[in-house]
C-alpha atoms as a PDB file:
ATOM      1  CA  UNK A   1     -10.549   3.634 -18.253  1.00  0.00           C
ATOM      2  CA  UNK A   2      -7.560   5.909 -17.924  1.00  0.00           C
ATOM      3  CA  UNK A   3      -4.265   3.882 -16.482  1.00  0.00           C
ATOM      4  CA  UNK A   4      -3.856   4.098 -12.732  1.00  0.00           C
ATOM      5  CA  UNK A   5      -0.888   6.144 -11.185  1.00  0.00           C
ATOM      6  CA  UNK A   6       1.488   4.638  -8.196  1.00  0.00           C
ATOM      7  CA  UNK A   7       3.342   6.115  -5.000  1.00  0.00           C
ATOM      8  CA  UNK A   8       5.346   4.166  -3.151  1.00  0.00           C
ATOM      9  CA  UNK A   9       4.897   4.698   0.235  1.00  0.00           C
ATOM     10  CA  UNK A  10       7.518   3.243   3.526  1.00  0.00           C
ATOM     11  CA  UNK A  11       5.697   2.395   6.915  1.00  0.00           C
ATOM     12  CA  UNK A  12       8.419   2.010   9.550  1.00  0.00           C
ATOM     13  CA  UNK A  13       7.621  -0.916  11.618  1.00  0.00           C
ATOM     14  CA  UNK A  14       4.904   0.088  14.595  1.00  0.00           C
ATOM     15  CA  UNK A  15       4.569   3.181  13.074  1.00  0.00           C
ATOM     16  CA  UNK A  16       0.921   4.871  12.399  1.00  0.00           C
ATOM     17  CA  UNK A  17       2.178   7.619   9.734  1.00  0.00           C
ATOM     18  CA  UNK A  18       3.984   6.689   6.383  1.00  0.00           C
ATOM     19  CA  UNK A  19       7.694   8.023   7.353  1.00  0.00           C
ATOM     20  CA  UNK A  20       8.209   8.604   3.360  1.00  0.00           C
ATOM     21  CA  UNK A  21       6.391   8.565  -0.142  1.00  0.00           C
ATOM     22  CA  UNK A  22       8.479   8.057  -3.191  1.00  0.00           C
ATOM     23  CA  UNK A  23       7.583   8.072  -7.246  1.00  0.00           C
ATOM     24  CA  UNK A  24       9.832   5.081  -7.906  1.00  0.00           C
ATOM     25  CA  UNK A  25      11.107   2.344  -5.940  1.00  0.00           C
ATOM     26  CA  UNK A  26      14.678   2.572  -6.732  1.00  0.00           C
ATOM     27  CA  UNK A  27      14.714   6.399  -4.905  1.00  0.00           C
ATOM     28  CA  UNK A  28      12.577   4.574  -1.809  1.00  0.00           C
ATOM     29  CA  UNK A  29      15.125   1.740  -1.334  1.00  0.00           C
ATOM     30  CA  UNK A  30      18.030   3.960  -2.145  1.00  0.00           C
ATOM     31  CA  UNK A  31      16.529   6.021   1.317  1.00  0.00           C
ATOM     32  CA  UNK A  32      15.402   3.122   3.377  1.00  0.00           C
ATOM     33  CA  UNK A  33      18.943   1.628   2.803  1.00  0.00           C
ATOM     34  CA  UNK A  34      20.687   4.945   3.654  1.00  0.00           C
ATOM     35  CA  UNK A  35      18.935   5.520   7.038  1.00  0.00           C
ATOM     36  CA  UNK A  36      18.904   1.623   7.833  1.00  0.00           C
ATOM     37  CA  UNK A  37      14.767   1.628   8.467  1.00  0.00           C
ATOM     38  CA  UNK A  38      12.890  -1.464   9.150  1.00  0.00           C
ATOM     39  CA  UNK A  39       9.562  -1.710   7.764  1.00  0.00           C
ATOM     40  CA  UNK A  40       7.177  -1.893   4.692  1.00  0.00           C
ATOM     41  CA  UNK A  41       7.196  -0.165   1.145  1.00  0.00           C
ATOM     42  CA  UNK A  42       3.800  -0.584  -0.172  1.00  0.00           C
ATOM     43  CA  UNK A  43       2.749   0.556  -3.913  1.00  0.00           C
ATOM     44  CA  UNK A  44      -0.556   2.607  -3.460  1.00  0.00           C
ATOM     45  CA  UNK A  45      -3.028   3.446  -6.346  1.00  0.00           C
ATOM     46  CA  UNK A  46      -2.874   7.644  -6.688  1.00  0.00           C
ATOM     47  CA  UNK A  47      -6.300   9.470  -6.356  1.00  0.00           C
ATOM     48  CA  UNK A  48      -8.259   6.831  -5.643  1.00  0.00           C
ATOM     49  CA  UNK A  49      -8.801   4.716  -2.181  1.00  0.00           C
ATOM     50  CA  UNK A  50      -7.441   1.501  -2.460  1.00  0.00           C
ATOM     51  CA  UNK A  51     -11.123  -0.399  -1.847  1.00  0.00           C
ATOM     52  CA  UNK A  52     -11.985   1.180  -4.985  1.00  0.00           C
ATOM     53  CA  UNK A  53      -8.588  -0.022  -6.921  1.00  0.00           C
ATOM     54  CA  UNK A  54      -9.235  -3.518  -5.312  1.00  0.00           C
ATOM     55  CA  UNK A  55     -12.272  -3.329  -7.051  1.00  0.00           C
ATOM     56  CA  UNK A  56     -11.642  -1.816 -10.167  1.00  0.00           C
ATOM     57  CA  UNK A  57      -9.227  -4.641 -10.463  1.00  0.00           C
ATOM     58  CA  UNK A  58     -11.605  -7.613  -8.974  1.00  0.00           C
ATOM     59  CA  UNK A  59      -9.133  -8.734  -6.001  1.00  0.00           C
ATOM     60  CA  UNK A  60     -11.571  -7.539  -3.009  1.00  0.00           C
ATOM     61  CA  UNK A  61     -12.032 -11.547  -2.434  1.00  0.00           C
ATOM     62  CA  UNK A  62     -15.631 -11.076  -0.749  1.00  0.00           C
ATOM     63  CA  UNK A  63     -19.073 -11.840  -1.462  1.00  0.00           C
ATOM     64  CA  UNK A  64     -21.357  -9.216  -3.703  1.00  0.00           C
ATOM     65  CA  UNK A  65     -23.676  -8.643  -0.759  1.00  0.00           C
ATOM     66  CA  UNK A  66     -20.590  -8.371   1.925  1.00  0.00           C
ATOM     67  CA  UNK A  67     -19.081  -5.860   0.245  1.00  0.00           C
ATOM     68  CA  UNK A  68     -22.221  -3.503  -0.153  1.00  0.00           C
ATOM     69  CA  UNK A  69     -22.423  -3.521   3.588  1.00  0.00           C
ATOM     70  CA  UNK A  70     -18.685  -2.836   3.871  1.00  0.00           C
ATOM     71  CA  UNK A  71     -19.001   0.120   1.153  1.00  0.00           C
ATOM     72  CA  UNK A  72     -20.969   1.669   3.524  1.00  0.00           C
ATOM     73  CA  UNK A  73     -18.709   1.572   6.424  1.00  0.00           C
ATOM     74  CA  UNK A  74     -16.466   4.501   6.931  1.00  0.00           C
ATOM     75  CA  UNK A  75     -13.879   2.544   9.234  1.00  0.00           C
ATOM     76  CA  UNK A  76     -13.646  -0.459   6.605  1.00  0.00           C
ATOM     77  CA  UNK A  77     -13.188   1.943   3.259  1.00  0.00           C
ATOM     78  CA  UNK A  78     -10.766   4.260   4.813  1.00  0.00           C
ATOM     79  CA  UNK A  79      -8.544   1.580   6.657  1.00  0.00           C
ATOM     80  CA  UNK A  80      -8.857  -0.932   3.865  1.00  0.00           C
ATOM     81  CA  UNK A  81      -5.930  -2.492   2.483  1.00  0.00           C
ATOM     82  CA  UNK A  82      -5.253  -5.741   0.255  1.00  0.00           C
ATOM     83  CA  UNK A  83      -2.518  -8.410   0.346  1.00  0.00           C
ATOM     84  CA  UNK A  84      -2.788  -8.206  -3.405  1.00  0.00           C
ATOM     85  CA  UNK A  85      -0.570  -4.746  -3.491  1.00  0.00           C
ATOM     86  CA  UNK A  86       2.815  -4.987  -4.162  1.00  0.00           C
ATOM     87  CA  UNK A  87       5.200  -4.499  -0.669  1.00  0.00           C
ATOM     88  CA  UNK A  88       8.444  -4.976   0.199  1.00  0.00           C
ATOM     89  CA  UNK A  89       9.790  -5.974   3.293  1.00  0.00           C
ATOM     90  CA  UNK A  90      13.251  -3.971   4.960  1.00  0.00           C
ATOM     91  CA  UNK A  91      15.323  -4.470   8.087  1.00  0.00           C
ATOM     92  CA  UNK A  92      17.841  -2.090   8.865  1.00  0.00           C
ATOM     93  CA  UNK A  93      17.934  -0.663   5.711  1.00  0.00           C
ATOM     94  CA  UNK A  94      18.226  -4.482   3.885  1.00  0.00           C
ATOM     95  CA  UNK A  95      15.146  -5.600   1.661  1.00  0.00           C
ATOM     96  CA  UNK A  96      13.880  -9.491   2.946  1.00  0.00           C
ATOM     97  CA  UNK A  97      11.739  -9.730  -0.261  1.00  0.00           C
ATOM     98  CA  UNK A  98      14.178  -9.323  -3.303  1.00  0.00           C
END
């Protein structure tokens, strides 16, 4: 299994589109501090959904047969996310996690 690739990408706060999508997180904070945004940086898997990573790397934290049913459920795979990703926390530019 070939290692898995990251992008680190900022969702301002109420926000429904990723404002920013970095290859490093010293570039993202250096930009979330600069324009003083408030929201989440969140390290995504590249080229593959993150069901699948959560999966790959047994963290989906449901039941064999619940997750077949959820496979098959466009809504659940594309929306999916897991606590289990790294994220970091920002408010007005200042990180609340580290």
């Amino acid at each position: 299994m070939k290692s898995t690739k990251y992008i680190w990408v900022f969702n301002a706060a109420c926000s429904r589109y990723s404002g920013g999508n970095f290859e490093n997180l010293a570039d993202a904070e250096h930009w979330i501090q600069q324009n003083k945004l408030t929201g989440v940086l969140s390290k995504y898997p590249l080229n593959m959904g993150v069901l699948d990573w959560a999966i790959a790397n047994d963290i989906v934290n449901m039941k064999p047969e619940k997750l077949a049913l959820k496979q098959k459920d466009p809504n659940f795979v594309g929306g999916f996310t897991s606590a289990s990703m790294e994220h970091h926390h920002y408010e007005n530019g200042i990180s609340l996690t580290h």
